[in-house]
C-alpha atoms as a PDB file:
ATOM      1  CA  UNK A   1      29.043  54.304  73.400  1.00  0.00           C
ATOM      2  CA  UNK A   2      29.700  51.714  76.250  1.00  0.00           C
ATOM      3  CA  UNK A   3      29.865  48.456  75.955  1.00  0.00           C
ATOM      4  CA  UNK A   4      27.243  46.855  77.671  1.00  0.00           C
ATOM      5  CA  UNK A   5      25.930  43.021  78.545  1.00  0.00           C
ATOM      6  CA  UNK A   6      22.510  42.760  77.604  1.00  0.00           C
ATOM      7  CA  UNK A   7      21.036  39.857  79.645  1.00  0.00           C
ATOM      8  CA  UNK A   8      17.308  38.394  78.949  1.00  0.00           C
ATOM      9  CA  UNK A   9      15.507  35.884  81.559  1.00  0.00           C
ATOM     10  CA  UNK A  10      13.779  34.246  78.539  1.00  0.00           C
ATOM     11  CA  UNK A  11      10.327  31.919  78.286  1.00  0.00           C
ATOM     12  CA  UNK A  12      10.072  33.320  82.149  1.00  0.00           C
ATOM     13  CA  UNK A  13       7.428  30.987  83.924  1.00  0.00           C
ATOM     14  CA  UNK A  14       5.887  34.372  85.464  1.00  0.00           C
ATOM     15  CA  UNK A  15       2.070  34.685  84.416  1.00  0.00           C
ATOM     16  CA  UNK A  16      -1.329  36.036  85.333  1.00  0.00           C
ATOM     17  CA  UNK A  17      -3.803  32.936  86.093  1.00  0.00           C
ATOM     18  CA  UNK A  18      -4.875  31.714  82.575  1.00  0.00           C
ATOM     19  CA  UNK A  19      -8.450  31.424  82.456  1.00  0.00           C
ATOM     20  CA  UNK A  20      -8.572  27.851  82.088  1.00  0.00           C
ATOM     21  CA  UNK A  21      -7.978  27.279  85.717  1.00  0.00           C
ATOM     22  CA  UNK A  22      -9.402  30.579  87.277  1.00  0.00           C
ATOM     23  CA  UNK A  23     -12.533  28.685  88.841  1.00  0.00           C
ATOM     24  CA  UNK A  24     -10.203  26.210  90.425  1.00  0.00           C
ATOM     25  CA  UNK A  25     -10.838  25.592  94.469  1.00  0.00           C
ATOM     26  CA  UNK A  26      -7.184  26.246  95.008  1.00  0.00           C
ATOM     27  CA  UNK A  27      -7.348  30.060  92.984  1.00  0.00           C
ATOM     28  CA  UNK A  28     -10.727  30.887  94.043  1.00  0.00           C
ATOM     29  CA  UNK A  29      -9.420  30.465  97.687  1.00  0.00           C
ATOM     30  CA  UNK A  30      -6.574  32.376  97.246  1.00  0.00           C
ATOM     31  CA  UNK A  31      -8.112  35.380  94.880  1.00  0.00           C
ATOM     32  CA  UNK A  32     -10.250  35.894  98.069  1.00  0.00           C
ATOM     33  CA  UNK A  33      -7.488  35.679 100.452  1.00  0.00           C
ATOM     34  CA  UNK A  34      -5.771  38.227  98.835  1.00  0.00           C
ATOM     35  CA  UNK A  35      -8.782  40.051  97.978  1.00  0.00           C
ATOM     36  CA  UNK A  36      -8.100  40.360  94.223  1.00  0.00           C
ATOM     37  CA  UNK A  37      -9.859  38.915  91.254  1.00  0.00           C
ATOM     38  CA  UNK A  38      -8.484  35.212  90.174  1.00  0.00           C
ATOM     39  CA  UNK A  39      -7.199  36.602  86.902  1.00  0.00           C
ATOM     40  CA  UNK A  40      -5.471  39.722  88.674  1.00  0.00           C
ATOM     41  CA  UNK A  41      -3.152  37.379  90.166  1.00  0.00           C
ATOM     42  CA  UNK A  42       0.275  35.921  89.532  1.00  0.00           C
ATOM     43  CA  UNK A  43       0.361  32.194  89.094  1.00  0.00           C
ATOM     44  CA  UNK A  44       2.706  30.298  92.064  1.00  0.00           C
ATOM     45  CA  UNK A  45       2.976  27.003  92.227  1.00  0.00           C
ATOM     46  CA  UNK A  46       3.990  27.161  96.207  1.00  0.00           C
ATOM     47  CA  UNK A  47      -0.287  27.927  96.524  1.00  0.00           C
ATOM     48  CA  UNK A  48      -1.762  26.983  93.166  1.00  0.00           C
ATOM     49  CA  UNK A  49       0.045  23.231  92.682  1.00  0.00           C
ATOM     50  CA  UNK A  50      -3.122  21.598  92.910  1.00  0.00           C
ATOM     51  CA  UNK A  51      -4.485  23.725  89.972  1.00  0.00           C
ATOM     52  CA  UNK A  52      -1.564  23.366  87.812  1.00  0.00           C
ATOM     53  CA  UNK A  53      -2.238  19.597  87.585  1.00  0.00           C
ATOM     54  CA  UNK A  54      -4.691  20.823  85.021  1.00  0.00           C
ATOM     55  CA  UNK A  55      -2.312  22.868  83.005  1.00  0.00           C
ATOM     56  CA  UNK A  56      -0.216  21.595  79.901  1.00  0.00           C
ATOM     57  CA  UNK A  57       3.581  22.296  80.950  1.00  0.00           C
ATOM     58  CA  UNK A  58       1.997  22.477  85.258  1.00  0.00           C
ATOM     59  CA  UNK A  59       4.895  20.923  86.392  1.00  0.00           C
ATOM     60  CA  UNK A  60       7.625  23.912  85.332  1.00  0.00           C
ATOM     61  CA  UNK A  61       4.682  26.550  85.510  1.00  0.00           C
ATOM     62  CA  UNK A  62       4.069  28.936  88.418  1.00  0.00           C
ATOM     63  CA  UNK A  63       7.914  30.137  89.364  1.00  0.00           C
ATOM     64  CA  UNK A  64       8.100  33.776  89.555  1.00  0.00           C
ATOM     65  CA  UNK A  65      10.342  33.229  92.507  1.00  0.00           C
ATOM     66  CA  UNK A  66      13.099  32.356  89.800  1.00  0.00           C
ATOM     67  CA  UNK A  67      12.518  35.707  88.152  1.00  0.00           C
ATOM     68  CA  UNK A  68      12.396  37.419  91.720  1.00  0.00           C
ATOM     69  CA  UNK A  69      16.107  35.869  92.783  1.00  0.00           C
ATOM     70  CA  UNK A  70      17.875  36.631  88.996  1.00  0.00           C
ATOM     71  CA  UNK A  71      16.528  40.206  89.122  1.00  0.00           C
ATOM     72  CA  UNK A  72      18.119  40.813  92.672  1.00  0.00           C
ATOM     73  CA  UNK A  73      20.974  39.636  91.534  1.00  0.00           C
ATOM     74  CA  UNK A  74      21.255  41.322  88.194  1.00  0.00           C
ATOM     75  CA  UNK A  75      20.182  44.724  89.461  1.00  0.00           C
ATOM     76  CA  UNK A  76      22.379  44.248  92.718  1.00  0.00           C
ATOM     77  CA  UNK A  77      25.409  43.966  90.757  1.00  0.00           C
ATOM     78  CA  UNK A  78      28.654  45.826  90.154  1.00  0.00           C
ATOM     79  CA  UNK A  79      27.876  45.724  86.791  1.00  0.00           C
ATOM     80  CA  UNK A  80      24.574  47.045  87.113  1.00  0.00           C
ATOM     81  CA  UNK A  81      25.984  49.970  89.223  1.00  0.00           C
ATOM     82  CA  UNK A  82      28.734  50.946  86.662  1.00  0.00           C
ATOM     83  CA  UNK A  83      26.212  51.116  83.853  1.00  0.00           C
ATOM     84  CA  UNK A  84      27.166  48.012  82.166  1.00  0.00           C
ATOM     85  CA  UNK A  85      24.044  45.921  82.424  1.00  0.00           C
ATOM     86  CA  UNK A  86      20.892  45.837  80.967  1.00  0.00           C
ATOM     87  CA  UNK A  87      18.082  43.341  82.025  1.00  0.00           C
ATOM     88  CA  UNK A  88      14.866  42.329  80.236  1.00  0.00           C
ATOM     89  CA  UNK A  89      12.308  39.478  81.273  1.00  0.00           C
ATOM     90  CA  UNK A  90      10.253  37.263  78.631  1.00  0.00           C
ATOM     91  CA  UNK A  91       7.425  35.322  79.519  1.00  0.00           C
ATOM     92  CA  UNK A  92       6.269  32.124  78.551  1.00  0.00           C
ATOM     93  CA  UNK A  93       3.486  34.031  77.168  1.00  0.00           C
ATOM     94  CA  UNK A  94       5.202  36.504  75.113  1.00  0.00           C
ATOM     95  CA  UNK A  95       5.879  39.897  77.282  1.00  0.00           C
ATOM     96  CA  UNK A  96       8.760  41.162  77.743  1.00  0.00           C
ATOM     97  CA  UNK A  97       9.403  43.554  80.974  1.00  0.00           C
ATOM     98  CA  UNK A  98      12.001  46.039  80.495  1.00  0.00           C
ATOM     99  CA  UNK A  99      14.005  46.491  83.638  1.00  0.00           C
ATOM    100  CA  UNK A 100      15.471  49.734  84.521  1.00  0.00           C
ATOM    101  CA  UNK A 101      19.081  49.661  85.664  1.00  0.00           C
ATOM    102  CA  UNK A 102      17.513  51.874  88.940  1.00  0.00           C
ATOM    103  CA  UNK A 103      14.890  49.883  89.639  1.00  0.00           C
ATOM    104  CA  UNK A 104      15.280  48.492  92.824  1.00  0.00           C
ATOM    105  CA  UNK A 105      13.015  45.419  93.291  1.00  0.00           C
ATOM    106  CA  UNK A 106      11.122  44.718  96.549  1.00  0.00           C
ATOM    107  CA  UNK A 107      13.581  41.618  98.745  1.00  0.00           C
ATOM    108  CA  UNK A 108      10.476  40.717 100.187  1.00  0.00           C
ATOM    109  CA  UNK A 109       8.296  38.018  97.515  1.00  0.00           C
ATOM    110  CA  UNK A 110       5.108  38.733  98.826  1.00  0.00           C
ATOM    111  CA  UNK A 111       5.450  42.289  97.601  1.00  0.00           C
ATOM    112  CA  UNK A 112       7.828  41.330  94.560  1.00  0.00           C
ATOM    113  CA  UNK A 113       4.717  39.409  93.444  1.00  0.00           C
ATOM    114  CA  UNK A 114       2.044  42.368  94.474  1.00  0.00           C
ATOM    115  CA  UNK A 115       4.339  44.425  91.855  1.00  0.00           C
ATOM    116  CA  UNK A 116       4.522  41.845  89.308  1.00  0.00           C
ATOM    117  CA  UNK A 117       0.701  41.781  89.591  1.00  0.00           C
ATOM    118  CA  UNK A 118       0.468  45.599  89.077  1.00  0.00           C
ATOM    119  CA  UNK A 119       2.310  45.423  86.672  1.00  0.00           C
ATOM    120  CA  UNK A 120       0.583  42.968  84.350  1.00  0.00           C
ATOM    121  CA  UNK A 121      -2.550  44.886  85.319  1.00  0.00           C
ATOM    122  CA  UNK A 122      -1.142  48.331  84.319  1.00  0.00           C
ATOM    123  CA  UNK A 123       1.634  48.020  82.026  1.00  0.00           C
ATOM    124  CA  UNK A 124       4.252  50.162  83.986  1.00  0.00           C
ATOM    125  CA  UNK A 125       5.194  50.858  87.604  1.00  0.00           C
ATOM    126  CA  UNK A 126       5.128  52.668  88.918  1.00  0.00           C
ATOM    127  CA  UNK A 127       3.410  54.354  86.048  1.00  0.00           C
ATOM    128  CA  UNK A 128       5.262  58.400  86.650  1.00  0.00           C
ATOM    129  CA  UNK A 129       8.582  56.493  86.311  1.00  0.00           C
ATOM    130  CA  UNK A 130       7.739  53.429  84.500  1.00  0.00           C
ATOM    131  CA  UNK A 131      10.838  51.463  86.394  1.00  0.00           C
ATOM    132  CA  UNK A 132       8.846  48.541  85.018  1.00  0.00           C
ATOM    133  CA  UNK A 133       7.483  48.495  81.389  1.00  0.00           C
ATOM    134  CA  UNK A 134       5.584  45.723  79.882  1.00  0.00           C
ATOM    135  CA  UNK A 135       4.922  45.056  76.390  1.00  0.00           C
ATOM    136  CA  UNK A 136       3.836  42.514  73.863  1.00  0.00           C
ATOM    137  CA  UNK A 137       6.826  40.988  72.272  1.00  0.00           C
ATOM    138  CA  UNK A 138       8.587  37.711  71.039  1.00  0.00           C
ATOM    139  CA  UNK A 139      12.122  36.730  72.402  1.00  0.00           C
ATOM    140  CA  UNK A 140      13.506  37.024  68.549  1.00  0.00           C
ATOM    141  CA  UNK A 141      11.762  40.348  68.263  1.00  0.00           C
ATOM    142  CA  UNK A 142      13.382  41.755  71.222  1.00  0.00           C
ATOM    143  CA  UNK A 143      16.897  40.257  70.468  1.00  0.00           C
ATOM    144  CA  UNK A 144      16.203  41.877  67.186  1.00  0.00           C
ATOM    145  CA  UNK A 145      15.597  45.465  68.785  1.00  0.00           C
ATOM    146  CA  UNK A 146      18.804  45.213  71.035  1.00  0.00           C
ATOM    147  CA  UNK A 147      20.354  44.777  67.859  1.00  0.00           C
ATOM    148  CA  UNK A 148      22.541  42.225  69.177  1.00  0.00           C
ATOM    149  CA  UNK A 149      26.224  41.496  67.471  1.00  0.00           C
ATOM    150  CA  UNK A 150      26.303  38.593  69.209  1.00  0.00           C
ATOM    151  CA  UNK A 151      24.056  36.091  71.072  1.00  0.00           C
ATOM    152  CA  UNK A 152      24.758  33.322  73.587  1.00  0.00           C
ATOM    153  CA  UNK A 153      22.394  31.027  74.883  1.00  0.00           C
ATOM    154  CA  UNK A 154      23.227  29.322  78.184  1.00  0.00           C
ATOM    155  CA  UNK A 155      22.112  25.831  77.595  1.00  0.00           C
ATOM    156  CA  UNK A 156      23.295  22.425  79.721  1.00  0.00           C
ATOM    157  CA  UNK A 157      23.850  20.835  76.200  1.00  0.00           C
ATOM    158  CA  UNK A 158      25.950  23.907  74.702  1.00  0.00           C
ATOM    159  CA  UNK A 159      29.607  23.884  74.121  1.00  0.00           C
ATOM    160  CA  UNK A 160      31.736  24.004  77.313  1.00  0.00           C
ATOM    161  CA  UNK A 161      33.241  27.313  78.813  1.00  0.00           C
ATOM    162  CA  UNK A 162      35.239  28.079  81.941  1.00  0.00           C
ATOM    163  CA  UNK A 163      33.309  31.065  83.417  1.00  0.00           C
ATOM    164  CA  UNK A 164      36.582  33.123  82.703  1.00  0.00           C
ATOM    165  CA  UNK A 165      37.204  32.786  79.186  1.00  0.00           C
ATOM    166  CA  UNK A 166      33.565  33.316  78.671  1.00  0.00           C
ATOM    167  CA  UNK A 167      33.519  36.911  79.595  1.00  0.00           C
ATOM    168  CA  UNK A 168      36.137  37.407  77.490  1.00  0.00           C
ATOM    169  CA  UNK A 169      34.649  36.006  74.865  1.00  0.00           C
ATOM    170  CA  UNK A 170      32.021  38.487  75.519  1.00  0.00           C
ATOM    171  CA  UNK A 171      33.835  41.666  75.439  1.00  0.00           C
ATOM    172  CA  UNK A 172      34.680  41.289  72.241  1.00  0.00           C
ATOM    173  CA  UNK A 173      31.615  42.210  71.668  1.00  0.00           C
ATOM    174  CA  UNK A 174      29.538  45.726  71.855  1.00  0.00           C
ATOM    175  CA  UNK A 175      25.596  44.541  72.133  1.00  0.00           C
ATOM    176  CA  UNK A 176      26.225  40.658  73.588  1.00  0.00           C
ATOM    177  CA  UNK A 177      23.033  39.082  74.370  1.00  0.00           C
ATOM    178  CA  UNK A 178      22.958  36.173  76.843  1.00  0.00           C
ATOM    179  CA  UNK A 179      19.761  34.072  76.763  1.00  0.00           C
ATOM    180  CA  UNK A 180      18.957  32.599  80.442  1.00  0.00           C
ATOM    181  CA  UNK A 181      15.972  29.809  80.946  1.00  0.00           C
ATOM    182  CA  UNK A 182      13.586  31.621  83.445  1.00  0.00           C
ATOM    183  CA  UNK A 183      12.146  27.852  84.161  1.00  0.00           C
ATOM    184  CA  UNK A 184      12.979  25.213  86.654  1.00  0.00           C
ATOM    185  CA  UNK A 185      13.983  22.258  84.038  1.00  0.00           C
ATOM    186  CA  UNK A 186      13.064  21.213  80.488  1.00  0.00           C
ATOM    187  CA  UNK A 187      14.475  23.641  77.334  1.00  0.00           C
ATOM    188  CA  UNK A 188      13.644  26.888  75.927  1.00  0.00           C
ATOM    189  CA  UNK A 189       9.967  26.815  74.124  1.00  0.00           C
ATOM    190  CA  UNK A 190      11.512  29.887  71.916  1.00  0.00           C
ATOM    191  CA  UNK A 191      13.506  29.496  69.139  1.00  0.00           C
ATOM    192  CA  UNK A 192      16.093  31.193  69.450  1.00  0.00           C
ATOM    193  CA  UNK A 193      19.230  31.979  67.062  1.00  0.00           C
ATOM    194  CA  UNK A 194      22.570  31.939  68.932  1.00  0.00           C
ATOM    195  CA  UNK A 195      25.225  30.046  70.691  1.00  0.00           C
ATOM    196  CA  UNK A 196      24.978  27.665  73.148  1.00  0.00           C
ATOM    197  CA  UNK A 197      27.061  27.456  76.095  1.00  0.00           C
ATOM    198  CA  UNK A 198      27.278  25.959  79.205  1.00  0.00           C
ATOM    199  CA  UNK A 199      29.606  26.794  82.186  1.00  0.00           C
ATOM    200  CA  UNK A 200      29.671  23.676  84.303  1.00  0.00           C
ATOM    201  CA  UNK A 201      29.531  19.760  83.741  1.00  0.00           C
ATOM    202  CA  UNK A 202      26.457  19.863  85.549  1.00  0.00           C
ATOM    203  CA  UNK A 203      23.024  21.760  85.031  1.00  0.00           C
ATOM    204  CA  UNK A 204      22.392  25.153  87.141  1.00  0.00           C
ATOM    205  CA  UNK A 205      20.400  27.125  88.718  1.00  0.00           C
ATOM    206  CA  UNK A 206      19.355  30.290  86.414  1.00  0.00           C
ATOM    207  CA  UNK A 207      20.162  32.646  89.027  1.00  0.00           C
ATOM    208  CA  UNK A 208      23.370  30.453  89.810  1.00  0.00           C
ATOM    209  CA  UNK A 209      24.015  31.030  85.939  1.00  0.00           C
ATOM    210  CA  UNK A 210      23.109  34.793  85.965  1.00  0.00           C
ATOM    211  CA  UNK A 211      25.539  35.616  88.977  1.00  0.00           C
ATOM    212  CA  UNK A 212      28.364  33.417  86.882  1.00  0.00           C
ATOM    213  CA  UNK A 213      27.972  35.290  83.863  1.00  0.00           C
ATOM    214  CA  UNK A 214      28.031  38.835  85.206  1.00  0.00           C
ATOM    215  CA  UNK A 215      30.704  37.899  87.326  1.00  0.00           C
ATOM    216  CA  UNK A 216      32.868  36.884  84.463  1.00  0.00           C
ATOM    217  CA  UNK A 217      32.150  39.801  82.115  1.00  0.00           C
ATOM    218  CA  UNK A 218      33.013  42.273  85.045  1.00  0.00           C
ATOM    219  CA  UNK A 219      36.082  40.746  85.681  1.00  0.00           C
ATOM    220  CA  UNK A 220      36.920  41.711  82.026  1.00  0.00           C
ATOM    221  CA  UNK A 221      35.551  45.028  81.367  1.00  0.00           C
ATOM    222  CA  UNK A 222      35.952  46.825  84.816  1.00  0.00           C
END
């Protein structure tokens, strides 16, 4: 069995259009731009801000562009190629996507969000292959079926790490699990069991974070 990093985007702010807001000027307008129902479609902050004023949490909601960047650069690296990596995304509304290691993503977001929106509509895509699989599932029930032996959450209040003695801290381990915030600012809404860490003395991007941590674990087990 390999050792492998196990890497979760987790409390993702990638979600359909929550009913509240569906007959909102600002969706309504869009759904028929894109010719799609309001509730088929992915909630983006870049179109919908004036909607999300009348969402609890608006101001971090609406960024599947921070999905869209950490799964390029997950699934674009060496240890993705070398069989080493395994990515899953959880939503602030509790699904999980399970990424396939072959999947390549779209580097265009227009379309990236067209197969997000597929996706939530169909649970799979494409749905021979299922690249893509959605389900219905908590962030402790997932870290729970990875059967993790160890779990790190990167957090700007954890304990300081230099990037390099981090990953091999982590290959001490068969099933690590590293917890990444798939949200612009605040904390985690999950509760979640593990470790917290932080690589810098100042807060990071999460796909700034994502490329770190890879980095650092490939340096150790390649």
């Amino acid at each position: 069995m390999k050792k492998r990093l196990h890497l979760i985007i987790a409390d993702a702010e990638l979600e359909t259009v929550p009913e509240s807001i569906r007959d909102h000027p600002a969706i309504v307008n869009y759904a028929r731009r894109r010719k799609k129902r309001p509730e088929r479609i992915i909630l983006d902050s870049t179109y919908h801000h004036a909607a999300l004023r009348n969402l609890e949490d608006g101001e971090r909601r609406g960024r599947p562009d921070i999905v869209h960047v950490c799964l390029l650069n997950a699934l674009d690296s060496i240890l993705n190629k070398e069989d080493r990596l395994r990515v899953y995304v959880h939503t602030r509304n509790d699904y999980v996507i399970y990424v396939d290691p072959e999947t390549r993503l779209p580097r265009n977001y227009n379309r990236f969000i067209g197969l997000m929106e597929s996706l939530f509509e169909k649970g799979a895509v494409p749905e021979d292959l299922k690249l893509l699989r959605l389900e219905r599932k908590t962030l402790g029930e997932l870290i729970e079926e990875i059967n993790a032996d160890a779990v790190f959450v990167m957090h700007e209040n954890g304990n300081f790490m230099e990037p390099k003695h981090f990953g091999k801290l982590l290959t001490q381990f068969w099933k690590p699990v590293v917890v990444v915030g798939g949200f612009p600012h605040g904390d985690f809404r999950s509760k979640i069991e593990g470790v917290k860490v932080r690589l810098y003395k100042e807060p990071l991007m999460a796909w700034t974070i994502v490329n770190e941590v890879i980095v650092s674990y490939e340096w150790e087990i390649l």
